[in-house]
PDB file of N, CA and C in Angstrom:
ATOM      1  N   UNK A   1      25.626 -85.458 -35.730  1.00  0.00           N
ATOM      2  CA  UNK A   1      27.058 -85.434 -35.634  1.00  0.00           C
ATOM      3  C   UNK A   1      27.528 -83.984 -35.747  1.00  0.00           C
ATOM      4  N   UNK A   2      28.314 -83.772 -34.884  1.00  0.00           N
ATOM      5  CA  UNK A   2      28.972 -81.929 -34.981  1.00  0.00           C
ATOM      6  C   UNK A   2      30.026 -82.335 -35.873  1.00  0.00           C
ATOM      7  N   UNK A   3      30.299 -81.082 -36.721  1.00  0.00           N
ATOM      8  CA  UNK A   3      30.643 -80.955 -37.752  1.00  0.00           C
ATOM      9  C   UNK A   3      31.990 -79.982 -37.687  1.00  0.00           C
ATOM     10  N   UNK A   4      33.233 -80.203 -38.020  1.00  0.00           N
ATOM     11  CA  UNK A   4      34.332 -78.928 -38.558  1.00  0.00           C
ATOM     12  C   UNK A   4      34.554 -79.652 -39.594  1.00  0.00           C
ATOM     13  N   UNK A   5      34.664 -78.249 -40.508  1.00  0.00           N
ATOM     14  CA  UNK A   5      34.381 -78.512 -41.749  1.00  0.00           C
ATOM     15  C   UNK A   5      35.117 -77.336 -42.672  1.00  0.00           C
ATOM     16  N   UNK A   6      35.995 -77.434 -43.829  1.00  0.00           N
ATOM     17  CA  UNK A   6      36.199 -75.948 -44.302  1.00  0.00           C
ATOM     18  C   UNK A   6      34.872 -75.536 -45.743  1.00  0.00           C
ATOM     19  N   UNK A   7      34.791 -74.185 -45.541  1.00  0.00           N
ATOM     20  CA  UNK A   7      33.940 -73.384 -46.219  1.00  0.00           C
ATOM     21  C   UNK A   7      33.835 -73.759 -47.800  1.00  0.00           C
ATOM     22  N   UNK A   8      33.561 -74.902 -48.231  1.00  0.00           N
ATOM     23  CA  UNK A   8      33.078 -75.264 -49.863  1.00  0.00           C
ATOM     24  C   UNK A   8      31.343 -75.660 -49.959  1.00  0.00           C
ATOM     25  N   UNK A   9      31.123 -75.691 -50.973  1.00  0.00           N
ATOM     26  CA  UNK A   9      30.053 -75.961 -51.593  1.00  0.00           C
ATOM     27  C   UNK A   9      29.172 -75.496 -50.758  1.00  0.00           C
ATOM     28  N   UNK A  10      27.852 -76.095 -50.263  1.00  0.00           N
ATOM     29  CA  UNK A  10      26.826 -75.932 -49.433  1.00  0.00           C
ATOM     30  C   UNK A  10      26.823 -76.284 -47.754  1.00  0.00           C
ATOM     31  N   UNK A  11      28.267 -76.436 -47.388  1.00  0.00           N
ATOM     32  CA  UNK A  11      28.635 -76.866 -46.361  1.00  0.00           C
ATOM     33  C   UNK A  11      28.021 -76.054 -45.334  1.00  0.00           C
ATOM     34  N   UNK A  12      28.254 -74.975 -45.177  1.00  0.00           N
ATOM     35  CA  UNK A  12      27.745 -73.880 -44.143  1.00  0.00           C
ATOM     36  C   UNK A  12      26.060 -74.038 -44.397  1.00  0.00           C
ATOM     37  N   UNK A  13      25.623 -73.894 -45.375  1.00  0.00           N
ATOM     38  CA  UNK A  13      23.881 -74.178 -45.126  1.00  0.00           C
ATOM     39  C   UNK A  13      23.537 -75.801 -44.702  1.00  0.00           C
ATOM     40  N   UNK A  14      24.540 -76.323 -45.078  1.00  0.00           N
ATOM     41  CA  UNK A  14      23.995 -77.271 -44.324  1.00  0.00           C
ATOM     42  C   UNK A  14      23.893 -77.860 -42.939  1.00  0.00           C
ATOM     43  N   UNK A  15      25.097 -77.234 -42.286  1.00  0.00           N
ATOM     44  CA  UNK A  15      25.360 -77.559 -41.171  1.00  0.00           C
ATOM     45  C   UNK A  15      23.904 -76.877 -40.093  1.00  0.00           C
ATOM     46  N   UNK A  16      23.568 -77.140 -39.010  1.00  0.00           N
ATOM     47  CA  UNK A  16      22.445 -75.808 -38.296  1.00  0.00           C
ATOM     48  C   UNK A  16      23.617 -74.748 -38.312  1.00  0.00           C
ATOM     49  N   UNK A  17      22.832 -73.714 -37.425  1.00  0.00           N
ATOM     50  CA  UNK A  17      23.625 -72.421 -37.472  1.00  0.00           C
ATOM     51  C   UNK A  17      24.167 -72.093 -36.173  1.00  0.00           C
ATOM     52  N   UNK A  18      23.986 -73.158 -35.057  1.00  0.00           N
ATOM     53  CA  UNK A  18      24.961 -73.228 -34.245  1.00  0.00           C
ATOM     54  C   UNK A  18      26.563 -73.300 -34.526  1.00  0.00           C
ATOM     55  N   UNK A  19      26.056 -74.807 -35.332  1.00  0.00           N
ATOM     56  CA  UNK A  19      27.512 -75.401 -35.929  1.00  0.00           C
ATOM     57  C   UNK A  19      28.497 -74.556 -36.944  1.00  0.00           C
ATOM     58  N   UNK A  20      27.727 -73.401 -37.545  1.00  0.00           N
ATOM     59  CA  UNK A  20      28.837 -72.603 -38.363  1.00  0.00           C
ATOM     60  C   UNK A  20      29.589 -71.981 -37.919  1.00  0.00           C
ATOM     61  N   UNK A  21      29.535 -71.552 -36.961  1.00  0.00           N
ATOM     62  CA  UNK A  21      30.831 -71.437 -36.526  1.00  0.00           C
ATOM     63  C   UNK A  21      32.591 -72.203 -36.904  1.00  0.00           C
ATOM     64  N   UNK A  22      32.235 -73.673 -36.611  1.00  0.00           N
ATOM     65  CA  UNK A  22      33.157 -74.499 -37.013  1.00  0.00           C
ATOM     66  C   UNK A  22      33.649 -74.604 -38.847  1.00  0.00           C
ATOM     67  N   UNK A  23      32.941 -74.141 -39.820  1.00  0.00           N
ATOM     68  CA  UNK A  23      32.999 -73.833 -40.550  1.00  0.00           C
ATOM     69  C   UNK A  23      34.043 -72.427 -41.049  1.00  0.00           C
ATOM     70  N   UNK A  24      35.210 -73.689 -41.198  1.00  0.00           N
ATOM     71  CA  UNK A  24      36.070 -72.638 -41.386  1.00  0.00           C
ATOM     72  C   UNK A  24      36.842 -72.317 -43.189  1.00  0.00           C
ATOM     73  N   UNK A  25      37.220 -71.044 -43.348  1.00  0.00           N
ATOM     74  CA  UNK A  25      37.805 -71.145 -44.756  1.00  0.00           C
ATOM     75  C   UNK A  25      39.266 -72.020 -44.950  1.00  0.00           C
ATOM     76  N   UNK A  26      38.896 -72.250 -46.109  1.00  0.00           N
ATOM     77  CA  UNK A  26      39.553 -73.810 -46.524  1.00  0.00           C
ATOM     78  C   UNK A  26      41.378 -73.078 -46.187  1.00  0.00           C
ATOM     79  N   UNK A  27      42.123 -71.963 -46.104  1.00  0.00           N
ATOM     80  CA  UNK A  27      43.354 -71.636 -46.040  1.00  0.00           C
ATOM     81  C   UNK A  27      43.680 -71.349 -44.755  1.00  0.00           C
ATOM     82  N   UNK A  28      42.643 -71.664 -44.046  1.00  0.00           N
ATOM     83  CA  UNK A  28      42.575 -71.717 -42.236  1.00  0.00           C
ATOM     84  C   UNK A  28      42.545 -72.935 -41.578  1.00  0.00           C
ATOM     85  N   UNK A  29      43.994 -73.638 -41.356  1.00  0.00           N
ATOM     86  CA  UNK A  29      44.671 -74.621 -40.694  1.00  0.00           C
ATOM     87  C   UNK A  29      44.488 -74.269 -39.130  1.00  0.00           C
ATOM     88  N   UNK A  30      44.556 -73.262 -38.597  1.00  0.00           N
ATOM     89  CA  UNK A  30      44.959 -72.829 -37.833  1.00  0.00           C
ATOM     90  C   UNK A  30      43.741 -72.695 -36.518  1.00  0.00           C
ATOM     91  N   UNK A  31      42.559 -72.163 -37.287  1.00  0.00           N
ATOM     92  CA  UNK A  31      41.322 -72.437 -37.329  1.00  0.00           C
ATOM     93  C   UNK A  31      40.669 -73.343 -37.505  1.00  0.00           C
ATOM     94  N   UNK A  32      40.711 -74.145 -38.005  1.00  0.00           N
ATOM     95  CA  UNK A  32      40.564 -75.880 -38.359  1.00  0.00           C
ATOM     96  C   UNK A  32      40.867 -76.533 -36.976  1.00  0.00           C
ATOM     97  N   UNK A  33      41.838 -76.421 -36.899  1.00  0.00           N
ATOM     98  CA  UNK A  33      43.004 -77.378 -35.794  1.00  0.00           C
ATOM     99  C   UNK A  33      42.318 -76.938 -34.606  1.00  0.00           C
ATOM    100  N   UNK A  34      41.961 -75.402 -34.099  1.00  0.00           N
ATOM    101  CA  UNK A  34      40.909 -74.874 -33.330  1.00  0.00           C
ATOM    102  C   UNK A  34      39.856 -75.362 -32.977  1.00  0.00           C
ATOM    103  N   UNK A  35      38.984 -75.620 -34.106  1.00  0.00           N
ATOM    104  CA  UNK A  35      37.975 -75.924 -33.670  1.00  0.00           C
ATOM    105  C   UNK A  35      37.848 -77.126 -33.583  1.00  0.00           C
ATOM    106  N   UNK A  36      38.799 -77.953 -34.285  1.00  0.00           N
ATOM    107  CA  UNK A  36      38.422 -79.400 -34.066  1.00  0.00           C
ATOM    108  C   UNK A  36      38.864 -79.655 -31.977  1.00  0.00           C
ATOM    109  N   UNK A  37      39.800 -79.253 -32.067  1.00  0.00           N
ATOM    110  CA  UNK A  37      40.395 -79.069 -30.376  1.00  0.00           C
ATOM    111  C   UNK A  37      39.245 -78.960 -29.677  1.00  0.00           C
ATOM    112  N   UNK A  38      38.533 -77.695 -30.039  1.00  0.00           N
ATOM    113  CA  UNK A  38      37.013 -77.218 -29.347  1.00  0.00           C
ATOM    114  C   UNK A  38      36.296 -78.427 -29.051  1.00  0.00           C
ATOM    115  N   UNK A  39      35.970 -79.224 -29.901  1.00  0.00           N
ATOM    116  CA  UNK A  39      35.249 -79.684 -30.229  1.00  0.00           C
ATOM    117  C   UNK A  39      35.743 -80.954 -29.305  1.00  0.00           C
ATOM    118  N   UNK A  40      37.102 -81.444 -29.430  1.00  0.00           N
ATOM    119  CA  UNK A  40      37.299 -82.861 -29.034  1.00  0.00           C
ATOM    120  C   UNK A  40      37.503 -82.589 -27.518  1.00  0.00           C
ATOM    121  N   UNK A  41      37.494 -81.663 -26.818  1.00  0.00           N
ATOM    122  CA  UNK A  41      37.597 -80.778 -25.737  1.00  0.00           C
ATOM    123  C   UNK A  41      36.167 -81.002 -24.917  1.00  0.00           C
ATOM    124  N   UNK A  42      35.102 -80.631 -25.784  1.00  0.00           N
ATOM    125  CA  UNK A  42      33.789 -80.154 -24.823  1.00  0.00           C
ATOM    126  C   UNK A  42      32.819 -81.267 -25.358  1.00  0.00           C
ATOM    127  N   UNK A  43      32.566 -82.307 -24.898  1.00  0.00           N
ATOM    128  CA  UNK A  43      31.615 -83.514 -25.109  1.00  0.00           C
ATOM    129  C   UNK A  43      30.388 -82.546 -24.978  1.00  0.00           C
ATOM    130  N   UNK A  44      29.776 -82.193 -24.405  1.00  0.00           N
ATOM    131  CA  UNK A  44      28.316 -81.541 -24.325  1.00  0.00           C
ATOM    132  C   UNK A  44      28.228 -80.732 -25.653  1.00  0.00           C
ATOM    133  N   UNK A  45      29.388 -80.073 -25.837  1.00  0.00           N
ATOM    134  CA  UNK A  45      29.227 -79.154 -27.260  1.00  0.00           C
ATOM    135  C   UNK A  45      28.959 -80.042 -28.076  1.00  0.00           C
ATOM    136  N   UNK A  46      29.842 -81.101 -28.077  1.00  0.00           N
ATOM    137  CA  UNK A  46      29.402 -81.887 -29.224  1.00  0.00           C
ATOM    138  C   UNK A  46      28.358 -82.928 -29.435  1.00  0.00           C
ATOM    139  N   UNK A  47      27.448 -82.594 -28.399  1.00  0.00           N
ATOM    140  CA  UNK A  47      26.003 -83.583 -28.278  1.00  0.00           C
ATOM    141  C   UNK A  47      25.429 -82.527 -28.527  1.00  0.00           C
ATOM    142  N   UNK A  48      25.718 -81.494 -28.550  1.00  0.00           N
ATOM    143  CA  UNK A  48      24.434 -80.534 -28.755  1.00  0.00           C
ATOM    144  C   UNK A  48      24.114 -79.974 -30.077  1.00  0.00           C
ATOM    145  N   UNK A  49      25.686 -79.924 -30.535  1.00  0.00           N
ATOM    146  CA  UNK A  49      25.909 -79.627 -32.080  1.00  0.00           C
ATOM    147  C   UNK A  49      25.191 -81.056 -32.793  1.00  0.00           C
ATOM    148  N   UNK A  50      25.261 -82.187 -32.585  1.00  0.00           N
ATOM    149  CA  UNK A  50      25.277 -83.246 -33.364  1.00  0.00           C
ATOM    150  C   UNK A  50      23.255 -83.392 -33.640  1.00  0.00           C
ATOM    151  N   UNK A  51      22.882 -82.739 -31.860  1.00  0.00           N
ATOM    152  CA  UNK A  51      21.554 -82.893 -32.053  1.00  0.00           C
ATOM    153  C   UNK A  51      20.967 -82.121 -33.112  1.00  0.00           C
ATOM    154  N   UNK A  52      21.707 -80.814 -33.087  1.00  0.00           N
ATOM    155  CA  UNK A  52      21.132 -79.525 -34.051  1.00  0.00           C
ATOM    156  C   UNK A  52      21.072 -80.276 -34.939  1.00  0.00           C
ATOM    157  N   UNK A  53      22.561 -80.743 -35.906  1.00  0.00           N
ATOM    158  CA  UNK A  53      22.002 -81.021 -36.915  1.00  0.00           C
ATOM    159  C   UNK A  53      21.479 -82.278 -37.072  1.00  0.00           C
ATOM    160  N   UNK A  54      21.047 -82.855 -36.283  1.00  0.00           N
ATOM    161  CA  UNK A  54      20.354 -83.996 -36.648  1.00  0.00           C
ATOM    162  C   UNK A  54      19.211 -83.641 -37.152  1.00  0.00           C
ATOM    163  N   UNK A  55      18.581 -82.422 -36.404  1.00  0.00           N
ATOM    164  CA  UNK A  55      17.464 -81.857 -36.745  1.00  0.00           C
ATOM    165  C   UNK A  55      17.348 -81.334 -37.980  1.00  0.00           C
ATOM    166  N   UNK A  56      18.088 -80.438 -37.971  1.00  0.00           N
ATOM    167  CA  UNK A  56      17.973 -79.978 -39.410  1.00  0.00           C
ATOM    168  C   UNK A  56      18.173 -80.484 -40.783  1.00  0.00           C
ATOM    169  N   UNK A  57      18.880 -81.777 -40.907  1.00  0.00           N
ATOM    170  CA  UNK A  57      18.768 -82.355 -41.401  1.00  0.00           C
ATOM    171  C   UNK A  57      17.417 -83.141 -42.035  1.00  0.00           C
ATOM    172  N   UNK A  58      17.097 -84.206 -40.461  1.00  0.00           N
ATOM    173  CA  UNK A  58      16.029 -84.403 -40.713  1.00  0.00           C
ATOM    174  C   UNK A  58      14.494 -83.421 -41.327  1.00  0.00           C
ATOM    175  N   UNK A  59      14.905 -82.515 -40.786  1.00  0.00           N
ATOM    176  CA  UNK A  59      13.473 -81.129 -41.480  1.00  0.00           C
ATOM    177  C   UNK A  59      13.755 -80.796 -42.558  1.00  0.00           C
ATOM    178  N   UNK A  60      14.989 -80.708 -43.279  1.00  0.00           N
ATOM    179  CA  UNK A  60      15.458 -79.990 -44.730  1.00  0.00           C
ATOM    180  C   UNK A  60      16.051 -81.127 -45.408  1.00  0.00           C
ATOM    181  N   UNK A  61      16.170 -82.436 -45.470  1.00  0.00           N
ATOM    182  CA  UNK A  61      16.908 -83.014 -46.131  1.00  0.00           C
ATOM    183  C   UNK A  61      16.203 -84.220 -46.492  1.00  0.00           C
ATOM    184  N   UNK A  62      15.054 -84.485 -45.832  1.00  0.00           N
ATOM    185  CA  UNK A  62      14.585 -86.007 -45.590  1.00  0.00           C
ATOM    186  C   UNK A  62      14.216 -86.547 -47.332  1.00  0.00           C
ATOM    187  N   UNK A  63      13.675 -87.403 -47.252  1.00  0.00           N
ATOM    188  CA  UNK A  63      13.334 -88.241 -48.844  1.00  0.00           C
ATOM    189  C   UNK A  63      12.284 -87.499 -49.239  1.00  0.00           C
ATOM    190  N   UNK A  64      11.087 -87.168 -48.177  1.00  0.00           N
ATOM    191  CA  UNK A  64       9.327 -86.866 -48.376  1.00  0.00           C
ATOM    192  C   UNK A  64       9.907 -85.708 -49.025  1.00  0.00           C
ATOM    193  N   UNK A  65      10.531 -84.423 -47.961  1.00  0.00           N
ATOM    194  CA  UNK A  65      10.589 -83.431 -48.550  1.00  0.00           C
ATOM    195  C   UNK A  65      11.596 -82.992 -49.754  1.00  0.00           C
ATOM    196  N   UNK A  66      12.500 -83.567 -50.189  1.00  0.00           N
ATOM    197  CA  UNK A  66      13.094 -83.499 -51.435  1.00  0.00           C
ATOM    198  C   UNK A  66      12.804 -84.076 -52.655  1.00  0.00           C
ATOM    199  N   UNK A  67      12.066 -85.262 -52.623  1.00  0.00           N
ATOM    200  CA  UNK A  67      11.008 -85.457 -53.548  1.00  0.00           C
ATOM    201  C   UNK A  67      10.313 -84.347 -53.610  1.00  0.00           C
ATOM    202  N   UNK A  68       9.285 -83.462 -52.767  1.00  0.00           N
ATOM    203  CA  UNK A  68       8.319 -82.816 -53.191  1.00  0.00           C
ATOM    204  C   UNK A  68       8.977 -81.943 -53.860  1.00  0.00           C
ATOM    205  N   UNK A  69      10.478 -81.284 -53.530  1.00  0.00           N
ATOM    206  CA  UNK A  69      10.988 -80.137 -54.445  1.00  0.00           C
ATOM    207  C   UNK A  69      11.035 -80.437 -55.500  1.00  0.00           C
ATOM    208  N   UNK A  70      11.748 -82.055 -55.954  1.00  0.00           N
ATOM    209  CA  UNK A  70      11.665 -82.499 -57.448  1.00  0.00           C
ATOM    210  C   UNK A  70      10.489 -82.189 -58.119  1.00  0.00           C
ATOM    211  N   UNK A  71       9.388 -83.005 -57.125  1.00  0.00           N
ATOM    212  CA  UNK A  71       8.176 -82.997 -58.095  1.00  0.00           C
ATOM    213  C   UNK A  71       7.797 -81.586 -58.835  1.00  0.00           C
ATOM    214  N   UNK A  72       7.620 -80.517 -57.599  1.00  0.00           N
ATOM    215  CA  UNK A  72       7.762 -79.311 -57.927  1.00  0.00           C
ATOM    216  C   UNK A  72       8.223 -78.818 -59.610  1.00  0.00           C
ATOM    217  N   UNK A  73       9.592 -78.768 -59.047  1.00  0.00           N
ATOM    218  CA  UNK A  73      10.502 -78.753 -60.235  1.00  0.00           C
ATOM    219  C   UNK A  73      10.183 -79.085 -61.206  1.00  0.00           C
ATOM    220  N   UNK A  74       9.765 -80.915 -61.759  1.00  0.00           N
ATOM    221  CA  UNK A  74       9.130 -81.145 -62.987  1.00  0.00           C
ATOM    222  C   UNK A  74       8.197 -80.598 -63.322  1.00  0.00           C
ATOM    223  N   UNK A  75       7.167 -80.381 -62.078  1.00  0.00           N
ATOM    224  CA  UNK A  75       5.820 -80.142 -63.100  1.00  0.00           C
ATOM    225  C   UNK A  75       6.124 -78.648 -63.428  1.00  0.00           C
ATOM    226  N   UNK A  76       7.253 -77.823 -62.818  1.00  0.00           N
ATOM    227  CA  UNK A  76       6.914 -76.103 -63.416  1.00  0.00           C
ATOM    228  C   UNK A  76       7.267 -76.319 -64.732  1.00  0.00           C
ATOM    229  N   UNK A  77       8.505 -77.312 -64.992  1.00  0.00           N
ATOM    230  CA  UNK A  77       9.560 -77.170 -66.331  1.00  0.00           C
ATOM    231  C   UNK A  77       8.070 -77.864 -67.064  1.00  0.00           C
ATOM    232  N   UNK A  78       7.493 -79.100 -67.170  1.00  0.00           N
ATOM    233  CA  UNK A  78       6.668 -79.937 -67.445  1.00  0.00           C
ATOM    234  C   UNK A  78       5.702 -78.645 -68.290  1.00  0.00           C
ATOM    235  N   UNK A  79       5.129 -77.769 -67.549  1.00  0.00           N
ATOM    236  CA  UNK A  79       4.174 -76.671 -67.784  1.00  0.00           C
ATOM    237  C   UNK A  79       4.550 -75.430 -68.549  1.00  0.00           C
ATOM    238  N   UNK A  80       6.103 -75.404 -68.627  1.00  0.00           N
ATOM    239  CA  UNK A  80       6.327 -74.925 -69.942  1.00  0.00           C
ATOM    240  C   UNK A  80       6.008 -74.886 -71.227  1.00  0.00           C
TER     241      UNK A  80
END
């Protein structure tokens, strides 16, 4: 799914880095309203954005690999 979005938390890393662009700061209406236009404007942009992050998602976000960071995590604190 392509994404406009304003600039909080981990929003921008999460999006791919096509899509940051649309990532706008939260006192930018103006910019907002922009890119969503962009966006509801160019169907291909927005299959292409949606694929990115599908991807990246799937590679940085999935269950396998965020478990392994947990596990990680415990056993360093664990080995304290």
């Amino acid at each position: 799914m392509p994404a406009i979005a304003t600039d909080v938390g981990d929003v921008r890393e999460i999006v791919s880095a096509d899509n940051r662009p649309f990532v706008v700061s939260v006192a930018d209406e103006d910019g907002f309203a922009a890119g969503l236009r962009h966006l509801l404007e160019d169907a291909a942009l927005r299959r292409r954005l949606g694929a990115a992050n599908r991807e990246r998602v799937a590679a940085q976000y999935s269950f396998a690999r965020c478990a392994g960071h947990y596990a990680d995590l415990y056993a360093r604190v664990a080995a304290r």
